[in-house]
Protein backbone atom coordinates (compact mmCIF):
# COMPACT_ATOMS: atom_id res chain seq x y z
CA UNK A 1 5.92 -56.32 -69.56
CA UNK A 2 2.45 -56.56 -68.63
CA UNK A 3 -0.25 -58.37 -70.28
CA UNK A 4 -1.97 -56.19 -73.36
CA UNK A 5 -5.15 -55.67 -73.63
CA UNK A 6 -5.75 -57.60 -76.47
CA UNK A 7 -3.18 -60.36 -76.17
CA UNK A 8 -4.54 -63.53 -77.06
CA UNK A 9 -6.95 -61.96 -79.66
CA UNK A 10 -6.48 -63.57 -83.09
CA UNK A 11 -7.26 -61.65 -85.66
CA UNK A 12 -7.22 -62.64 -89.70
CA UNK A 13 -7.43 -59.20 -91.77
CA UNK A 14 -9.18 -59.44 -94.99
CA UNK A 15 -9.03 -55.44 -95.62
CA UNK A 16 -6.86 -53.09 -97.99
CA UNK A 17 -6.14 -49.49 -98.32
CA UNK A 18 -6.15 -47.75 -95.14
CA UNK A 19 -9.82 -47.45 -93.28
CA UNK A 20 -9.96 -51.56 -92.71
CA UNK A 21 -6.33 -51.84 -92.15
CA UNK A 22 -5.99 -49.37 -89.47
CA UNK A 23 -8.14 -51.88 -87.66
CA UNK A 24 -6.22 -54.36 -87.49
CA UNK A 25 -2.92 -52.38 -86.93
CA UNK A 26 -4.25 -50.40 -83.70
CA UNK A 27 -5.53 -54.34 -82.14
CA UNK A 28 -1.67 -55.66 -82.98
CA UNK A 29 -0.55 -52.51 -81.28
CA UNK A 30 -2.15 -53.71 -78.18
CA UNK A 31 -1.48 -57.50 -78.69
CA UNK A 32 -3.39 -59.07 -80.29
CA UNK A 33 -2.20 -61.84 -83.36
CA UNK A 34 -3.20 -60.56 -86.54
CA UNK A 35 -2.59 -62.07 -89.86
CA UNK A 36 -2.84 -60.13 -92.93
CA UNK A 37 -4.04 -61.87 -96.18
CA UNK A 38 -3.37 -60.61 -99.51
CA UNK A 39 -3.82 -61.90 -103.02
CA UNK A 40 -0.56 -61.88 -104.56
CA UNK A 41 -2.41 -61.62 -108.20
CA UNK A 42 -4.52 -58.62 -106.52
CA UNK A 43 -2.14 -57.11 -103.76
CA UNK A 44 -2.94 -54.24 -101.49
CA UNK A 45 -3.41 -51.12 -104.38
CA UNK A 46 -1.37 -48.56 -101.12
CA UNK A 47 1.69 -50.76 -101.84
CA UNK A 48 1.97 -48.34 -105.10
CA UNK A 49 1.58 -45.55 -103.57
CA UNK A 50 4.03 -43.08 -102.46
CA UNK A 51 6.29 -42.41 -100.39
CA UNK A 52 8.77 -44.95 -101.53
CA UNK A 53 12.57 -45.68 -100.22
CA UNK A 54 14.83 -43.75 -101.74
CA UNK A 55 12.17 -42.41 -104.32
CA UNK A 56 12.25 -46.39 -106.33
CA UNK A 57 8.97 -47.90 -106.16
CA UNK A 58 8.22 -51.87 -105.25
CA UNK A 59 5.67 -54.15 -103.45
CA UNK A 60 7.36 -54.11 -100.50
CA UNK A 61 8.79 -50.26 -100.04
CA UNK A 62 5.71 -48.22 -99.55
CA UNK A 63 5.79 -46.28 -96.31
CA UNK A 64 2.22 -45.77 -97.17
CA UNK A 65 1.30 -48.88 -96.58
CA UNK A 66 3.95 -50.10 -94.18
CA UNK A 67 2.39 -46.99 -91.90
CA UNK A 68 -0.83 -48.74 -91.79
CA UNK A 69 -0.15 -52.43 -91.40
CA UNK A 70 2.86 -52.79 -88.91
CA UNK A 71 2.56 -55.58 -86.45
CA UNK A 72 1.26 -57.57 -88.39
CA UNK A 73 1.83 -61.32 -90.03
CA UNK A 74 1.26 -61.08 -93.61
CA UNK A 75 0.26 -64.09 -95.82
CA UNK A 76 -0.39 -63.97 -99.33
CA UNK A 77 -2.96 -66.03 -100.81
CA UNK A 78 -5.14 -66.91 -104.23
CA UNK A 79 -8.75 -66.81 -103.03
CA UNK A 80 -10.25 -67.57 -106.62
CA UNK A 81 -9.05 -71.55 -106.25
CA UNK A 82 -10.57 -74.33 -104.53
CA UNK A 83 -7.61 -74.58 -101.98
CA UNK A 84 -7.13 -70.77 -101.80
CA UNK A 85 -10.81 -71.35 -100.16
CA UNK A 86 -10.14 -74.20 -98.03
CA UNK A 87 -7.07 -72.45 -96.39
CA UNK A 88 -9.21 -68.95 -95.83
CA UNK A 89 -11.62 -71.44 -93.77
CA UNK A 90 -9.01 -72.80 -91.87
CA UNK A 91 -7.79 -68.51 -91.22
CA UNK A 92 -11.59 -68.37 -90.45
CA UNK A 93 -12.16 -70.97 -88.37
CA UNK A 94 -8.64 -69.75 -86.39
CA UNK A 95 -9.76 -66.31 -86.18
CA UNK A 96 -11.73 -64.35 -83.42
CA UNK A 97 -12.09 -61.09 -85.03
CA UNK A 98 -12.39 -61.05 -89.07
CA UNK A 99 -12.18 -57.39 -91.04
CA UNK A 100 -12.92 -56.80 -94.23
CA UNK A 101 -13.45 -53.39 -96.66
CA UNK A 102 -14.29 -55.20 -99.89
CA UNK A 103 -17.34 -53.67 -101.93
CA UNK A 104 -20.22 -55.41 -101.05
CA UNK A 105 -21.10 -58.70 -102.38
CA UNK A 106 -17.27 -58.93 -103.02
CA UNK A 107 -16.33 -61.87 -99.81
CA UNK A 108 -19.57 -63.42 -99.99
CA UNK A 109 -18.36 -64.24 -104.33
CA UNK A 110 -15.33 -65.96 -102.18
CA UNK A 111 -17.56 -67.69 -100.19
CA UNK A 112 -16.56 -65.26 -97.05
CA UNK A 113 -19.68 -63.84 -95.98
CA UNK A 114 -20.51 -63.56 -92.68
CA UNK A 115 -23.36 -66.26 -92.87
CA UNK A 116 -20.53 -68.83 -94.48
CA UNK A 117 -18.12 -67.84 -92.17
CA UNK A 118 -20.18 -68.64 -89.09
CA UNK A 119 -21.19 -71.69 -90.14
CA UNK A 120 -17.45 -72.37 -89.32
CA UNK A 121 -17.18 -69.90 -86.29
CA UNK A 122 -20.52 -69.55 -84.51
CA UNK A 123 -18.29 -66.90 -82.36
CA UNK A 124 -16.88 -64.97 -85.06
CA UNK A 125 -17.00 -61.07 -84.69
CA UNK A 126 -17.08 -60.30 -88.25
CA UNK A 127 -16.63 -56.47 -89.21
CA UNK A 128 -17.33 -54.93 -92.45
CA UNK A 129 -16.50 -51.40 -92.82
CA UNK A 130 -17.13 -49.80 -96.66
CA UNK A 131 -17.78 -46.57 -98.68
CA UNK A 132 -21.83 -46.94 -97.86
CA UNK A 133 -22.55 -49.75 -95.64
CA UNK A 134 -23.94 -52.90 -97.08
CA UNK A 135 -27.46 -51.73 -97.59
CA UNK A 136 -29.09 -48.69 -99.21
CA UNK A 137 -29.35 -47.72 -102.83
CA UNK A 138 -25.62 -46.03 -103.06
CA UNK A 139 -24.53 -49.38 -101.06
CA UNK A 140 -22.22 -50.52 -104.24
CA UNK A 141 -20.62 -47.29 -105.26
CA UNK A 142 -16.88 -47.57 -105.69
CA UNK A 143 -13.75 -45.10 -104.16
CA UNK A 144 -11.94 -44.03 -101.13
CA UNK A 145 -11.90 -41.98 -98.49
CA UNK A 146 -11.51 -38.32 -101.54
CA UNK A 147 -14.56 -38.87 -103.15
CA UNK A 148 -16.35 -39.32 -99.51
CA UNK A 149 -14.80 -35.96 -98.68
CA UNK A 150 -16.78 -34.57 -101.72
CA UNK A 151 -19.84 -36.09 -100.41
CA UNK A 152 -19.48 -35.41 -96.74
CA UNK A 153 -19.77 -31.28 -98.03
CA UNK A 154 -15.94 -31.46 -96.94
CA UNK A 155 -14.95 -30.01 -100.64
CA UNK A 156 -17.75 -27.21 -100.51
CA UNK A 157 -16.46 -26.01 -97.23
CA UNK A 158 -12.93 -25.84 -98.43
CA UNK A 159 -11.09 -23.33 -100.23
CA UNK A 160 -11.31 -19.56 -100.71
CA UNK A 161 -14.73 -17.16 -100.76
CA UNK A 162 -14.44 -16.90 -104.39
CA UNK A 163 -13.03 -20.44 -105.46
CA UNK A 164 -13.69 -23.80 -106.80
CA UNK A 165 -14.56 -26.49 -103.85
CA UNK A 166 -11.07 -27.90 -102.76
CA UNK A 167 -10.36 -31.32 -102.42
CA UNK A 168 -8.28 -31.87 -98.99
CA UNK A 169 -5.20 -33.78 -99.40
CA UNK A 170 -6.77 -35.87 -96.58
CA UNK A 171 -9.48 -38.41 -96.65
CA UNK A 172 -11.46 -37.75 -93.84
CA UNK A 173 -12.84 -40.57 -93.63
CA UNK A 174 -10.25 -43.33 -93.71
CA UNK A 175 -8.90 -41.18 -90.37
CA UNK A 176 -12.10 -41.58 -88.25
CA UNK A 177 -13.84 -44.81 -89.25
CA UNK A 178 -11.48 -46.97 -87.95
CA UNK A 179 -12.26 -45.89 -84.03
CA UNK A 180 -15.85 -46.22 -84.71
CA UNK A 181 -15.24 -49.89 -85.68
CA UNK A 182 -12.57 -50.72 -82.94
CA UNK A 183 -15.14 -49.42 -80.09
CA UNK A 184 -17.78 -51.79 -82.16
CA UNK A 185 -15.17 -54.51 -81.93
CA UNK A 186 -14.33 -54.47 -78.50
CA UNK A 187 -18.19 -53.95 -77.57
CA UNK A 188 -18.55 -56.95 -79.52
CA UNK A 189 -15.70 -59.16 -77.53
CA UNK A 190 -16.77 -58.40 -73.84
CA UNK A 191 -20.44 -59.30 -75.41
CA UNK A 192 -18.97 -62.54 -76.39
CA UNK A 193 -17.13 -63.15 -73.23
CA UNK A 194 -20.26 -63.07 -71.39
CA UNK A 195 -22.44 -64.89 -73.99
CA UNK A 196 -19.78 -67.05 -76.12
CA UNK A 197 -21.55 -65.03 -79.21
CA UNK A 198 -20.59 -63.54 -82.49
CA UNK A 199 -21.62 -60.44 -83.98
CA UNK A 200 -21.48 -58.77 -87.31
CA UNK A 201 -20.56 -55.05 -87.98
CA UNK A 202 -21.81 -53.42 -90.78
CA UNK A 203 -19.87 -49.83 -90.96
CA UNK A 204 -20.21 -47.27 -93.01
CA UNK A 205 -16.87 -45.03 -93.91
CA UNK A 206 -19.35 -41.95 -94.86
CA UNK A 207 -21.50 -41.77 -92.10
CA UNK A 208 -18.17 -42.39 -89.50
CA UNK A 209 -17.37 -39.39 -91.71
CA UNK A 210 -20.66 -37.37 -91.25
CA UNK A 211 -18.72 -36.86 -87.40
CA UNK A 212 -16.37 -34.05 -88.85
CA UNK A 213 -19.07 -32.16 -90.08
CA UNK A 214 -21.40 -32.38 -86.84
CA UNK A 215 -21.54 -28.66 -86.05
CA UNK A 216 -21.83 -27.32 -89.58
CA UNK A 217 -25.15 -30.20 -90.09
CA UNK A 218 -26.58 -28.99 -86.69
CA UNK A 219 -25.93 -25.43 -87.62
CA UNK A 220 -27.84 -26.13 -90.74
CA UNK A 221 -30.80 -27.95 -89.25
CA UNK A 222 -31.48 -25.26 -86.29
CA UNK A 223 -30.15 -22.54 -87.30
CA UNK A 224 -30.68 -22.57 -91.56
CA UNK A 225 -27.12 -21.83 -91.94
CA UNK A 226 -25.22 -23.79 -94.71
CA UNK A 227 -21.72 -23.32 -94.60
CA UNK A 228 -19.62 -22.11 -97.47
CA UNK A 229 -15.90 -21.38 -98.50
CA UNK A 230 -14.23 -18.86 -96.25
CA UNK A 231 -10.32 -19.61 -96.51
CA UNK A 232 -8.39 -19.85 -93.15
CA UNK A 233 -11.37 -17.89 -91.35
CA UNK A 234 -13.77 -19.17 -88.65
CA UNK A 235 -17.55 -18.52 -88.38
CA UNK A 236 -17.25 -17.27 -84.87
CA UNK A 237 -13.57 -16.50 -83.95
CA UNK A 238 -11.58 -13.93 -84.88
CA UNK A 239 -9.05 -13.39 -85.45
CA UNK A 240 -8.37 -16.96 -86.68
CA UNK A 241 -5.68 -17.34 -89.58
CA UNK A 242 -2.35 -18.35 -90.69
CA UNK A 243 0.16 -15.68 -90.70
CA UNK A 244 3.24 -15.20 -92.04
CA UNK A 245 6.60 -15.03 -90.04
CA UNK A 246 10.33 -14.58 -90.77
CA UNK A 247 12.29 -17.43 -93.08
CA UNK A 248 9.30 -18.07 -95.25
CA UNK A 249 7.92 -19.56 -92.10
CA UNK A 250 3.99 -18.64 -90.37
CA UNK A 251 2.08 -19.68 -87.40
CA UNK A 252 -1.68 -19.87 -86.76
CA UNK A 253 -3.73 -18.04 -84.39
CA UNK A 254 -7.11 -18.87 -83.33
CA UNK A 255 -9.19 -16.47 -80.19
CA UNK A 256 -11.85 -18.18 -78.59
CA UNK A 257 -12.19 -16.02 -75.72
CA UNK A 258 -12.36 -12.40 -74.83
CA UNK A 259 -9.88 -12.64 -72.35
CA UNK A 260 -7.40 -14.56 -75.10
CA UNK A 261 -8.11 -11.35 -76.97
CA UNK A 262 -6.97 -9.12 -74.72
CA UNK A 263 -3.91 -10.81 -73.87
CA UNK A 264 -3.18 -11.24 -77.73
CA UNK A 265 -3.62 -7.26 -78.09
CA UNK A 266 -0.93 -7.22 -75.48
CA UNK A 267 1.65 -9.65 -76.13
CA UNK A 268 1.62 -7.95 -79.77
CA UNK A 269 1.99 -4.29 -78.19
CA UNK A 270 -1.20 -2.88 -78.91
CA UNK A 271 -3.17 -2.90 -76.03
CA UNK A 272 -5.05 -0.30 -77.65
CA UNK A 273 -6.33 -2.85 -79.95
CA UNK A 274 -8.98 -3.69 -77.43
CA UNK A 275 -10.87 -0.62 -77.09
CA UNK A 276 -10.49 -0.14 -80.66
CA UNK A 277 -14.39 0.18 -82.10
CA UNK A 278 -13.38 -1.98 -84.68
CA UNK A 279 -12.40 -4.55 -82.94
CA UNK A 280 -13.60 -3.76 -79.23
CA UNK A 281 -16.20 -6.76 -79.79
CA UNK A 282 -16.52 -10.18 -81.94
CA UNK A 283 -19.12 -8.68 -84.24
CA UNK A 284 -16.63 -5.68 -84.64
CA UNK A 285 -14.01 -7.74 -85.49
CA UNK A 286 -15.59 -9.58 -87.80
CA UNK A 287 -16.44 -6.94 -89.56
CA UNK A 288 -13.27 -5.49 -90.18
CA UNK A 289 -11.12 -8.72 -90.10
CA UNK A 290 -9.37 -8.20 -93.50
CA UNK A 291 -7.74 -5.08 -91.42
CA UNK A 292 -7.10 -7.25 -88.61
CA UNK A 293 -5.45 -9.62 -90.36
CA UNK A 294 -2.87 -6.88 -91.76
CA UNK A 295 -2.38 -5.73 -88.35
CA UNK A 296 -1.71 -9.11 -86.87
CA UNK A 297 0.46 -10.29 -89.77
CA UNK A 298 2.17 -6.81 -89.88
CA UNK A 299 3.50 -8.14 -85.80
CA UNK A 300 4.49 -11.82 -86.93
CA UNK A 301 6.20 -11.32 -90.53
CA UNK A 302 9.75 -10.31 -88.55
CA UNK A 303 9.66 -12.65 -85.81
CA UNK A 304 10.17 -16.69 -86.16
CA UNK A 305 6.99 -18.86 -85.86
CA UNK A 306 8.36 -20.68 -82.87
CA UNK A 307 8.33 -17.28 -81.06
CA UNK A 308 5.26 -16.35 -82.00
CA UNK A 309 3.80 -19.50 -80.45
CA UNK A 310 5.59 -19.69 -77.34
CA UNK A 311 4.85 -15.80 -76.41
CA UNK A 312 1.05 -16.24 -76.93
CA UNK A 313 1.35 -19.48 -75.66
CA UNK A 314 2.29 -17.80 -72.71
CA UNK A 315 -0.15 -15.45 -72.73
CA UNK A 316 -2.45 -18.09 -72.64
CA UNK A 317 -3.47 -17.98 -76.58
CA UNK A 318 -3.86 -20.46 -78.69
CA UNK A 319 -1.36 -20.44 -81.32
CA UNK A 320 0.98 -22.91 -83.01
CA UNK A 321 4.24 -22.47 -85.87
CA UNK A 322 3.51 -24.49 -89.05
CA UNK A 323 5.72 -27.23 -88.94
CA UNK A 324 7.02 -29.17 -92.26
CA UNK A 325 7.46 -32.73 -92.13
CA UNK A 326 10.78 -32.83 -91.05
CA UNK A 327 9.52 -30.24 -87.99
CA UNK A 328 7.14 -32.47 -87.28
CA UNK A 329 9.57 -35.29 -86.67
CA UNK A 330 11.88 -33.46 -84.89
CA UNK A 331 9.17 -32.13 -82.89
CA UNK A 332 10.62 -32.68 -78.90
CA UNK A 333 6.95 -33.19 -77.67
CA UNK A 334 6.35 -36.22 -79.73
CA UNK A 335 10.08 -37.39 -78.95
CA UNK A 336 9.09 -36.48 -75.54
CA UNK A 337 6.22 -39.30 -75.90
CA UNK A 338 7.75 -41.79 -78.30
CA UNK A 339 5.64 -41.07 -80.58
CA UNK A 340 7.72 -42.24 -83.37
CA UNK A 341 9.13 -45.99 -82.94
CA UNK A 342 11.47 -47.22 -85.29
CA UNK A 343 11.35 -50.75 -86.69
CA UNK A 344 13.40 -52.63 -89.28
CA UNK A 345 12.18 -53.41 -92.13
CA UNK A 346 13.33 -55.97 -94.76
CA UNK A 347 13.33 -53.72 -97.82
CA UNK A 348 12.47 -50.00 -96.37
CA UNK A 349 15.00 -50.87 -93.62
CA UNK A 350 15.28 -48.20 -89.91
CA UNK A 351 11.45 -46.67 -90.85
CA UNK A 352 9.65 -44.54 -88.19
CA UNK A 353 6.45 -46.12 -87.21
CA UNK A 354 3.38 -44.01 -85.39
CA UNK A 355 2.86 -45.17 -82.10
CA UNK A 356 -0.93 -44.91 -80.68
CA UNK A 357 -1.74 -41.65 -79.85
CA UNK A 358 -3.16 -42.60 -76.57
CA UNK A 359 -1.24 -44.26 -73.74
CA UNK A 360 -2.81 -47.26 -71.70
CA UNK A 361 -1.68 -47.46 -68.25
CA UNK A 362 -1.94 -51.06 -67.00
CA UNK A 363 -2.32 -52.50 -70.75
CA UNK A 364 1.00 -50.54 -72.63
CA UNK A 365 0.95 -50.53 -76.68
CA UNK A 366 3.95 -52.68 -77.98
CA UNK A 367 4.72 -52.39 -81.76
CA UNK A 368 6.59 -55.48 -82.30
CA UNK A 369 7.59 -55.56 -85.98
CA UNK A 370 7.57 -53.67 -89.24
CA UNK A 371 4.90 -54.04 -92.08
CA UNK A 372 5.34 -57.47 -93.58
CA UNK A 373 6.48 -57.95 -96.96
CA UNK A 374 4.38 -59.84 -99.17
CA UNK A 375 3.74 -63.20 -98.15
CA UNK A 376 6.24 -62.70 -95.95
CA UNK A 377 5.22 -65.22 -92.91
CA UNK A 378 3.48 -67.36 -95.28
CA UNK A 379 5.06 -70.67 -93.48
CA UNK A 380 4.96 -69.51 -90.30
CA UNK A 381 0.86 -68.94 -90.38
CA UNK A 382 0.53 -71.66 -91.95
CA UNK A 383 2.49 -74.56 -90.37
CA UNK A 384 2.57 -72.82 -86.47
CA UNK A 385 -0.59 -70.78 -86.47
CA UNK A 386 -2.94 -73.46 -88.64
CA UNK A 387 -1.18 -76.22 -88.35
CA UNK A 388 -0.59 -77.81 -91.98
CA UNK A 389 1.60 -79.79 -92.85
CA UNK A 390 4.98 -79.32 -94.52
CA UNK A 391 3.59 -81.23 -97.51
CA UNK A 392 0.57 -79.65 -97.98
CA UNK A 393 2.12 -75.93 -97.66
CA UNK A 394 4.85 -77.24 -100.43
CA UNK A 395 1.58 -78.09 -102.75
CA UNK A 396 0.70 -74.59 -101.98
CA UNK A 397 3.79 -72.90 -103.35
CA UNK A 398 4.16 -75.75 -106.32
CA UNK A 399 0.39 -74.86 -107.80
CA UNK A 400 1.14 -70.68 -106.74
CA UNK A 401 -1.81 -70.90 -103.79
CA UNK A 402 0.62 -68.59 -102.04
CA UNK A 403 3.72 -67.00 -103.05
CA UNK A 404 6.20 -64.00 -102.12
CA UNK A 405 5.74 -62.46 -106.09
CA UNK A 406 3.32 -60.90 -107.56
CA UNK A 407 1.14 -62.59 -110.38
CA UNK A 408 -0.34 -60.37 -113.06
CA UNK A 409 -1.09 -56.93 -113.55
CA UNK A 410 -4.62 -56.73 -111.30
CA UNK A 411 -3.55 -54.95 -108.94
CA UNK A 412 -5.07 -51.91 -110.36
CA UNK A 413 -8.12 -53.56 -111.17
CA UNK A 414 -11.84 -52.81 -109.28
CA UNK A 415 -12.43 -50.53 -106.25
CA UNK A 416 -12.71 -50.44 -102.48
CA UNK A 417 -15.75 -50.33 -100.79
């Protein structure tokens, strides 16, 4: 296989939840050596969350989390003690890249700052990526990636006319800052190939966010237009909805043309849509979209979704069938890619894995193992990668340093940054 793109990259991964995580996970994907450090008495809070294995919850049978962190070597270690430090200087002083998503003021209380850690590594590229950035007078409020869709204006946009704001299933956020900080990474490693120095990276998660909501903010600052609520419809197309087709199933449609309009008038059968005054222009249709709407749903409700798409697909307009999850996995255009690898995992076991969504030509992604258990590869980072010795890694386990359990009930405790 050829040589990736980031093979020979070591990377130790101080992050939880999903934004710093997804970091590391796309550089391991490409291959570089990343080891992921944990507190066992404060473990990742996404190994609780759902979906589980067969429905029973347990540290090491979140698909949540395994989604996030495969290819990685995962270490678990007690920060708060004096040799929980050493051995995170030792990581340090291993690493090339270090990530972190801690609130700030959180690493540098573990005596992980950036200015500590370069002391050690002069060369370290050090990436922070939080809620707010480490500056500014929000800079320590605690969440994720939901309460950033509230303040993006993602909620207010979101939901019917004459409803509530909606909070998305999704947190925008956690889904876009991590390419922002792997194009800051990488900028940062050919910098240090050239110079032989470090850099620190100070994201912030909301204003990575602020992205998704480009045209809405530029609408608002030219234009005076603040967008609000309008369900499944689009400020200028039309039509542009979700509508319903046979076996409970319904596809959307979105025009962005004139010419897609036409052709969508007829594919349904009703060429005579197009000279229609209500609809014969965008403004027209607009107008009189609630009509449209009938009209267009009145074509799809006896036909399957899949139909639906492929005919106006054909047509040349844009339309896709609304796929559940086990659609989407059975999808034959991601099969066609691989999208979906499928790694064994110690507890979860056969698990389908995302692979990158992009494919490198001359560097290929290679996911090379499943999302490690807790302190799974404790002895191999620490006897192969940092070179301790058998002795002082059996101190380790004897005073709990690092262990495979979990210690306490903290887990739950604090916030991410």
């Amino acid at each position: 296989m050829a040589k990736q793109v980031f093979e020979g990259v070591k990377v130790a991964d101080f992050s939880w939840v999903a934004a710093g995580p997804q970091i590391g996970r796309e550089l391991a994907d490409h291959g570089a050596t990343v080891v992921r450090v944990e507190s066992h008495r404060r473990p990742d809070i996404t190994r609780q969350a759902f979906p589980f294995k067969d429905g029973k919850s347990g540290w090491n049978r979140s698909a949540y989390f395994a989604s996030f962190n495969a290819g990685k070597y995962g270490v678990s270690l007690d920060l708060r003690t004096e040799r929980g430090k050493q051995v995170a200087g030792k990581l340090v002083a291993w690493a090339d890249v270090l990530t972190e998503s801690m609130m700030p003021g959180a690493m540098a209380g573990l005596g992980l700052d950036y200015e500590s850690c370069r002391k050690v590594n002069p060369a370290l590229i050090y990436c922070s990526t939080t809620q707010m950035g480490q500056t500014g007078p929000h800079n320590g409020y605690m969440g994720v990636g939901f309460q950033t869709n509230g303040l993006l204006g993602i909620c207010h946009t979101t939901g019917w006319p004459d409803s509530d704001p909606t909070l998305p299933l999704t947190p925008y956020s956690d889904y876009i800052a991590p390419w922002y900080a792997l194009v800051a990474i990488i900028g940062a490693l050919a910098r240090r190939r050239r110079t032989g120095k470090g850099m620190y990276i100070d994201q912030s998660q909301y204003e990575a966010g602020l992205h998704a909501m480009a045209p809405h903010l530029m609408d608002c600052m030219v234009n005076g237009n603040v967008i609000s609520r309008m369900g499944n419809r689009d400020r200028y197309m039309c039509p542009h909805g979700v509508y319903p087709c046979s076996g409970g199933r319904h596809v959307a449609i979105a025009t962005t043309t004139e010419e897609e309009w036409t052709q969508l008038c007829r594919v349904t059968g009703h060429p005579e849509w197009d000279q229609d005054p209500r609809f014969v222009t965008i403004a027209n249709r607009k107008d009189n979209e609630g009509e449209l709407d009938g009209l267009i749903a009145d074509w799809t409700k006896d036909l399957a979704a899949e139909e639906v798409m492929e005919r106006l697909q054909g047509a040349g307009v844009p339309a896709g069938a609304v796929q559940r999850g086990q659609e989407v996995l059975d999808d034959p255009q991601l099969k066609h890619r691989g999208h979906y690898q499928v790694l064994h995992h110690p507890e979860i076991g056969p698990h389908s894995y995302h692979a990158p969504a992009y494919r490198l030509s001359k560097t290929p992604f290679e996911m090379k193992r499943p999302a490690p258990c807790l302190g799974e590869h404790n002895l191999y980072v620490y006897k192969e990668l940092l070179g301790m010795s058998d002795d002082e890694i059996a101190e380790m386990v004897i005073d709990r340093t690092i262990t495979t359990e979990v210690d306490g009930e903290e887990a739950f405790s604090g916030g991410k940054g």
